[in-house]
Protein backbone atom coordinates (compact mmCIF):
# COMPACT_ATOMS: atom_id res chain seq x y z
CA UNK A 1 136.41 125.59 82.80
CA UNK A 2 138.81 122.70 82.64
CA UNK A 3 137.62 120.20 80.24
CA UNK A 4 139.17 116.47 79.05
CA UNK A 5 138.40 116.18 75.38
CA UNK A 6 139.03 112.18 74.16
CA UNK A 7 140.10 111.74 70.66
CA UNK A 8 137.85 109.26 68.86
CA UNK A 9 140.87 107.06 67.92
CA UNK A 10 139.85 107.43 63.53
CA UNK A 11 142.40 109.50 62.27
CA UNK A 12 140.39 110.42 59.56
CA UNK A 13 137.37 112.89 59.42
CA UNK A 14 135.86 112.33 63.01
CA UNK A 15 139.73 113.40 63.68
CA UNK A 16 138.96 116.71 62.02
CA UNK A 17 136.12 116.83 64.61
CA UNK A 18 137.87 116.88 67.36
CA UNK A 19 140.04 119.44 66.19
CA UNK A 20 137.18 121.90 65.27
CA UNK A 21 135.50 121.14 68.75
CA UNK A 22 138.79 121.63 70.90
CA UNK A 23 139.55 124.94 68.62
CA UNK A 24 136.11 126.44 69.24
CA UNK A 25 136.83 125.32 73.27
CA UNK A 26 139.70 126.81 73.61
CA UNK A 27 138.97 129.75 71.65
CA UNK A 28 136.40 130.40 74.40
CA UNK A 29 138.20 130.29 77.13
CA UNK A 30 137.79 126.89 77.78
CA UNK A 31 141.68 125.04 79.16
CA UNK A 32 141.20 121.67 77.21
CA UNK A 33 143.99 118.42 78.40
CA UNK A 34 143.25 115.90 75.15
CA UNK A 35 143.52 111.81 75.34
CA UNK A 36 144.81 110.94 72.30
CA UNK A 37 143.02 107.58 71.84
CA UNK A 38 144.33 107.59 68.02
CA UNK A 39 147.68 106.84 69.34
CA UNK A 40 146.63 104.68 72.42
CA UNK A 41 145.36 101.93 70.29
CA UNK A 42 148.20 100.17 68.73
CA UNK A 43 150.50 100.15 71.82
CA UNK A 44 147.36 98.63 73.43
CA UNK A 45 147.56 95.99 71.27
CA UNK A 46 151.14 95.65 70.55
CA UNK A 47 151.37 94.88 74.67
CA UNK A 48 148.30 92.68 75.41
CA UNK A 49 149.39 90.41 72.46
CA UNK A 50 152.85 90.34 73.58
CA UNK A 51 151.22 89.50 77.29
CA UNK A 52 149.43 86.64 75.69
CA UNK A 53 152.02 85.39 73.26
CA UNK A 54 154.19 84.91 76.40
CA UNK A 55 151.72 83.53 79.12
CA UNK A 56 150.08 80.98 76.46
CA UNK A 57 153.69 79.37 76.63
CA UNK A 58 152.82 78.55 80.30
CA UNK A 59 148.74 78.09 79.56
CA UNK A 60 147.60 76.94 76.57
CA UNK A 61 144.29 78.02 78.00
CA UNK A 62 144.53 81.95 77.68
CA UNK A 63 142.09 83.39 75.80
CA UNK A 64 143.53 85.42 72.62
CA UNK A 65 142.74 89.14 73.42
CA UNK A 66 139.60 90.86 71.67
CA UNK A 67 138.83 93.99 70.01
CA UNK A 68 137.15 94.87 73.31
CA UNK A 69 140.27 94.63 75.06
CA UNK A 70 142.22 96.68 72.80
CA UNK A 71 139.98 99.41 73.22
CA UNK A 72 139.34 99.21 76.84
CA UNK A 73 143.16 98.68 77.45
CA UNK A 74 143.43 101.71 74.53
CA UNK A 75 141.27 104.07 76.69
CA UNK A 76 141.33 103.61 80.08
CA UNK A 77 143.93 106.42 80.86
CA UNK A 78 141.49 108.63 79.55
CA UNK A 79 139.96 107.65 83.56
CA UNK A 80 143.31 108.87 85.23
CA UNK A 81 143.98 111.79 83.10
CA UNK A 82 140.66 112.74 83.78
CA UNK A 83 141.02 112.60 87.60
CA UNK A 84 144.50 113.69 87.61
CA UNK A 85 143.21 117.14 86.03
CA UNK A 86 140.54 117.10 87.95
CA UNK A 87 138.59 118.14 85.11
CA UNK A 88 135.00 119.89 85.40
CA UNK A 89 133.87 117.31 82.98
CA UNK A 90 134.86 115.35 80.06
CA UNK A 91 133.68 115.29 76.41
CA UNK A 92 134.32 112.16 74.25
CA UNK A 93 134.00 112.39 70.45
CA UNK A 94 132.56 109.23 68.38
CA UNK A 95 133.03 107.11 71.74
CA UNK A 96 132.65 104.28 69.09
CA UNK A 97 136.31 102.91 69.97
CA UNK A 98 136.31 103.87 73.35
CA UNK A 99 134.92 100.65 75.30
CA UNK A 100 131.61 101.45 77.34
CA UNK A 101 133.48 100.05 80.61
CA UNK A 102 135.70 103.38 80.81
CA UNK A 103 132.48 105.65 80.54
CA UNK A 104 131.21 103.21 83.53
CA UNK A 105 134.17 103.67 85.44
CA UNK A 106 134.20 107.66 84.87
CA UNK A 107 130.66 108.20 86.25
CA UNK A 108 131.55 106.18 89.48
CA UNK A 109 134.69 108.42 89.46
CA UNK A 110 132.19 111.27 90.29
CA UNK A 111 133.29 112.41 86.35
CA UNK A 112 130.68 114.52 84.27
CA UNK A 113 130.82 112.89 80.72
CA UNK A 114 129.46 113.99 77.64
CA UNK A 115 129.51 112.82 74.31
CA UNK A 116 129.41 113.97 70.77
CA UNK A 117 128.59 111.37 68.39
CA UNK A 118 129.65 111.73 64.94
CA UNK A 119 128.77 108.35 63.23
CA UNK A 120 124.51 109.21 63.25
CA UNK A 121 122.33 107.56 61.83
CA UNK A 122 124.81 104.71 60.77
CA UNK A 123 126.17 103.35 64.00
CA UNK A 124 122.63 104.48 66.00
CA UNK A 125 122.30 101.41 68.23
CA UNK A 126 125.80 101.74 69.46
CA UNK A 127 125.51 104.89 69.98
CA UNK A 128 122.11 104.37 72.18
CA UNK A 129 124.09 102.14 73.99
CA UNK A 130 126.78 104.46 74.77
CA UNK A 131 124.30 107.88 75.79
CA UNK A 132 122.26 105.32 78.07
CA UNK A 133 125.66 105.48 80.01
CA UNK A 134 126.49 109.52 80.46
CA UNK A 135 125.51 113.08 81.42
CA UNK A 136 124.36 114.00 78.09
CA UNK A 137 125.06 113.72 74.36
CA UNK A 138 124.64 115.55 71.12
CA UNK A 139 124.22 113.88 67.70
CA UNK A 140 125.46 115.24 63.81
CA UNK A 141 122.39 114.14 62.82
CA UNK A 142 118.95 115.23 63.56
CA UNK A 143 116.88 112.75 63.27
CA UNK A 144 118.87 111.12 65.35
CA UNK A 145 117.99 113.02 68.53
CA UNK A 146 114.67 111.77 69.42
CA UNK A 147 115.74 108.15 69.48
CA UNK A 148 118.80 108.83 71.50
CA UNK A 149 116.26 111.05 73.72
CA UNK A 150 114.40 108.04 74.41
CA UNK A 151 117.63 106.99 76.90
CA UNK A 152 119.31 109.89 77.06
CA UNK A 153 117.07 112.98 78.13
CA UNK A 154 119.97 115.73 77.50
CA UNK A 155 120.26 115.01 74.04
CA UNK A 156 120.61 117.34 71.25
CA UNK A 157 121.41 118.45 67.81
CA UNK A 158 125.13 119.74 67.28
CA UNK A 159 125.42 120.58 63.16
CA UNK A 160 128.95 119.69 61.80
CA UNK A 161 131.27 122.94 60.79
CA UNK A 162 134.35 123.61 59.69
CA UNK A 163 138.02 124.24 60.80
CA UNK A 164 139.20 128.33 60.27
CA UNK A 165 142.85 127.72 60.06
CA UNK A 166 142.64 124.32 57.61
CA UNK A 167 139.45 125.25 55.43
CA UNK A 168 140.12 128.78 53.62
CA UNK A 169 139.85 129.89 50.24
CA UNK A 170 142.46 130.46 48.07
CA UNK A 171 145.56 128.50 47.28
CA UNK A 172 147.89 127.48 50.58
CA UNK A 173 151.09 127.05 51.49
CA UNK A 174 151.71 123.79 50.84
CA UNK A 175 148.86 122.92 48.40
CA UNK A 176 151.06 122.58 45.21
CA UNK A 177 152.41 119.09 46.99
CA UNK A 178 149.19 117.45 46.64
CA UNK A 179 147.56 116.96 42.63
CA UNK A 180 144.92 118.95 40.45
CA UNK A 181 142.37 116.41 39.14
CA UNK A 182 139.04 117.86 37.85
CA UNK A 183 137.23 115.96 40.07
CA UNK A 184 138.25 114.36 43.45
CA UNK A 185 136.63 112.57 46.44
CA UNK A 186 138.09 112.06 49.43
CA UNK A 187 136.31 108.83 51.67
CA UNK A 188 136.09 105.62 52.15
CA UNK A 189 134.68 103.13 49.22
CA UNK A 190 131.49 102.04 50.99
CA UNK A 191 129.84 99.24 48.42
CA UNK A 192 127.03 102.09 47.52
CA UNK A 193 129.72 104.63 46.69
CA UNK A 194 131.62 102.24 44.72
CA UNK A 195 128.60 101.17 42.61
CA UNK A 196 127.97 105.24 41.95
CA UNK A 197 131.22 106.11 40.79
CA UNK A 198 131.49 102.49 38.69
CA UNK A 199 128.20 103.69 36.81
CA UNK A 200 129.83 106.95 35.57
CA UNK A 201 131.88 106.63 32.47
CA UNK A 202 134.88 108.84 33.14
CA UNK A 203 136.03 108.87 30.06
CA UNK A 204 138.66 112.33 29.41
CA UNK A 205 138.15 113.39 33.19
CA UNK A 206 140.34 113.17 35.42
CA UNK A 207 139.51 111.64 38.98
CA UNK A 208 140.82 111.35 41.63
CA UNK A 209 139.52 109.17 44.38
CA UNK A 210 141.55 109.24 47.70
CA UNK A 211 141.01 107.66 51.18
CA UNK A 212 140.08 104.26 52.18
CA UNK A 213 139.77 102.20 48.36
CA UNK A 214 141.80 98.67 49.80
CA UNK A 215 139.02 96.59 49.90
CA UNK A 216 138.68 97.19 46.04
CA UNK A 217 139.21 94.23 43.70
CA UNK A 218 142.97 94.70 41.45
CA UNK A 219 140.94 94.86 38.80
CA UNK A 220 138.46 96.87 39.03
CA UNK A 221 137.92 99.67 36.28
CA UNK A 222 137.88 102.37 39.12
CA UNK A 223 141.50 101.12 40.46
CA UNK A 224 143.10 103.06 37.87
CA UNK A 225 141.71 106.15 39.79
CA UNK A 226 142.47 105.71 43.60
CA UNK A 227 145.43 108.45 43.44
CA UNK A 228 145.84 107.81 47.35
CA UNK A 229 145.54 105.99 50.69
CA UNK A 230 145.15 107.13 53.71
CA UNK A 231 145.91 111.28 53.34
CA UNK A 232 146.17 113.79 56.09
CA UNK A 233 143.07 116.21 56.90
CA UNK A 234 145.22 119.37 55.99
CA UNK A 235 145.94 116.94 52.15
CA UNK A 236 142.61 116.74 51.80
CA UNK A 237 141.28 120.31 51.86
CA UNK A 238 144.59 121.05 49.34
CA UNK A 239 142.87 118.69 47.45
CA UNK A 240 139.55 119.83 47.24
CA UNK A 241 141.11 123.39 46.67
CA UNK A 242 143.07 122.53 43.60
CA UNK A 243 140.52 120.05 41.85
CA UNK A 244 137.88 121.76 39.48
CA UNK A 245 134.70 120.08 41.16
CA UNK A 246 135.00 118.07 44.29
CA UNK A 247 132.17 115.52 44.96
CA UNK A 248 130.42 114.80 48.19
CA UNK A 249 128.83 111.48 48.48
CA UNK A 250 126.90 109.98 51.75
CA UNK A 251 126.46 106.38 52.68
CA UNK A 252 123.05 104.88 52.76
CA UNK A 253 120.89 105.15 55.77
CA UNK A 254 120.49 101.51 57.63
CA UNK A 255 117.20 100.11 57.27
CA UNK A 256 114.55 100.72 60.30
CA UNK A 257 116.42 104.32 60.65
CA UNK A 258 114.98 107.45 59.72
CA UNK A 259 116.28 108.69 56.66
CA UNK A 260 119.42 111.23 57.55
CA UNK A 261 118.97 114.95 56.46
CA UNK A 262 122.08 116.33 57.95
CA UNK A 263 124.80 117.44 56.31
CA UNK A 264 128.58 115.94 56.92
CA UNK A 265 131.79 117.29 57.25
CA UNK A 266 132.61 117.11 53.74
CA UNK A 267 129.80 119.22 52.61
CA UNK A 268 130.89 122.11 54.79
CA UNK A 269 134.95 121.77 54.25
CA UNK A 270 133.99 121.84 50.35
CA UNK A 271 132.41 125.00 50.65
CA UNK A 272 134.54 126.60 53.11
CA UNK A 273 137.77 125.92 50.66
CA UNK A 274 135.74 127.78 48.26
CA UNK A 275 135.22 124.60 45.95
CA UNK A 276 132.49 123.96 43.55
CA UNK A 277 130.85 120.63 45.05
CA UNK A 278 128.20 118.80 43.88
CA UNK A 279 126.55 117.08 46.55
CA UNK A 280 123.92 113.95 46.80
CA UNK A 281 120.58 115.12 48.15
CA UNK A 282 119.90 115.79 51.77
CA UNK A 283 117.31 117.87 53.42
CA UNK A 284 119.51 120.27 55.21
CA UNK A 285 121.29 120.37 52.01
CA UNK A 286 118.86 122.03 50.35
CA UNK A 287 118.42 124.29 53.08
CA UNK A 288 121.59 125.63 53.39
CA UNK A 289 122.99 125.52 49.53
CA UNK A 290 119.62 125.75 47.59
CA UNK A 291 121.22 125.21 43.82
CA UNK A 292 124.26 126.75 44.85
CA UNK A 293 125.50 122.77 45.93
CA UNK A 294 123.26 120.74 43.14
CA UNK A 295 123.08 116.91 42.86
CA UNK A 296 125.99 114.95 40.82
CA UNK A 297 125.16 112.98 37.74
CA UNK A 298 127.20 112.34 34.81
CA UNK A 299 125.79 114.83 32.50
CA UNK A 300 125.93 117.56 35.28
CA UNK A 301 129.68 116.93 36.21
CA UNK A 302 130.42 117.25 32.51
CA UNK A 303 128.43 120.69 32.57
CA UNK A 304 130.35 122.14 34.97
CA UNK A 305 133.31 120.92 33.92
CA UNK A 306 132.73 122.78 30.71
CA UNK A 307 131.38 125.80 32.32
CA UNK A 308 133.55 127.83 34.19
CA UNK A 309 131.87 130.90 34.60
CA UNK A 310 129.25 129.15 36.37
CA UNK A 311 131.76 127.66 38.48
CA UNK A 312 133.05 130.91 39.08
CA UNK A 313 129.91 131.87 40.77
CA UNK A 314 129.46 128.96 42.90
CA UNK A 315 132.86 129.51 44.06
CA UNK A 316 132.35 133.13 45.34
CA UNK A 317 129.24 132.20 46.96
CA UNK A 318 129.29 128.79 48.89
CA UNK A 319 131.98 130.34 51.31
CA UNK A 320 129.83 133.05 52.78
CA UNK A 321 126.83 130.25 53.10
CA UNK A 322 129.19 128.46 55.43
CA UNK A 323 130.69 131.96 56.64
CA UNK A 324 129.26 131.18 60.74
């Protein structure tokens, strides 16, 4: 099977996606021609503004180019690759920077299109929008899948994982480059994340907080934390390896959505590098980890911290939960 598998333009976690899905693919047998969206994007918009900087000069009337035409000038080779592969179908990851139009255009192409959204329950009504519009979809979270059911028929549940050649236990080549805090969190500094970690007193620990922080004020107590910008995938898993406890934290589920249960990227890449995580509390959480992946609070970071036979334990077991 020939398969076109579009990048979701982030460069960030859903990127890490993408890279599990087309190793799995082509691990099967699957011959898989990618459309890398991530670096699609800026050229798009380096050219349309350059278009419109230079016919303005001639009509004052052109209309300054939108986000929507970014992404639709951003993805629309995705169409031609697509067709000049003749592909037996094509899987988009996210979609959420990939502008509805192209998915249009590749189902009157005669295209099969699926998509695998990674952004449930948060960006829901886009993504309703966007399954409406293809062959099928799956969701990374399952209450998610009878709402996107309700327009999309072939819907279904596909459970986040883990990468086998960038999540393994043990130190890495490589790993030494990146620093050993005693606890680090990699993500972006959503307000409800920010307001967790600024109710902690981290007093004699060190943290480490990495990923998106800019939107943080200069002087905020927590700015004396954020070790890092934007860090690589293959960074962030030598990070969790080398940090004593890494923490997984989830954003809030929008109002009029069903609260999420499924688990996220983080929460399996933690375990699969062998890390002792502690995790805030969802149902397939529990499932999976039991205890073995408890809830963070102050007093039980400091417990672990201190107790490292316990640790130890969680270590040696948290990899074979996440083993298939």
């Amino acid at each position: 099977m020939t398969l076109l598998l579009v990048h979701p333009g982030a460069s960030t976690s859903t990127a890490d996606v993408e890279a599990g899905l087309r190793y799995g693919l082509q691990h099967h047998g699957c011959k898989v021609w990618r459309y890398r969206l991530d670096l699609s994007i800026e050229p798009a918009k380096r050219w349309l503004f350059a278009r419109w900087r230079t016919l303005r000069k001639h009509d004052a009337a052109i209309i300054r180019p939108t986000d929507a035409d970014v992404f639709y000038q951003a993805g629309i080779g995705a169409l031609e690759m697509a067709l000049r592969h003749q592909v037996d179908a094509v899987i988009v990851v996210s979609a959420m920077l990939l502008h509805p139009e192209v998915l249009v255009l590749m189902k009157r192409a005669g295209l099969r299109v699926f998509i695998v959204f990674t952004e449930s329950p948060y960006d829901l009504a886009e993504e309703l929008t966007r399954a409406a519009l293809v062959d099928g979809c799956w969701t990374n979270e399952r209450t998610s899948v009878a709402p996107l059911r309700t327009v999309q028929p072939n819907s279904g549940y596909l459970p986040h994982g883990w990468h086998p050649e960038r999540h393994r236990v043990g130190a890495q080549p490589g790993d030494e480059a990146v620093p050993a805090h005693d606890v680090v969190f990699v993500g972006t500094a959503f307000p409800e994340r920010v307001a967790w970690f600024d109710a902690v007193d981290w007093t004699g620990i060190d943290l480490g907080l990495y990923g998106n922080w800019e939107d943080l004020p200069a002087r905020h107590r927590l700015r004396r934390y954020v070790a890092g910008k934007q860090i690589t995938n293959h960074a962030a898993a030598a990070l969790y390896r080398r940090a004593t406890i890494g923490l997984n934290l989830y954003r809030d589920t929008p109002a009029g959505v069903p609260p999420a249960e499924s688990l996220n990227p983080r929460a399996y890449e933690l375990a699969a590098c062998g890390v002792c995580a502690l995790s805030q509390d969802r149902a397939e959480g529990r499932e999976l980890f039991g205890s073995w992946m408890p809830v963070p609070t102050e007093a039980v970071i400091r417990d672990w911290l201190d107790d490292a036979e316990r640790r130890t334990a969680v270590q040696q077991q948290v990899p074979l939960i996440v083993a298939g």
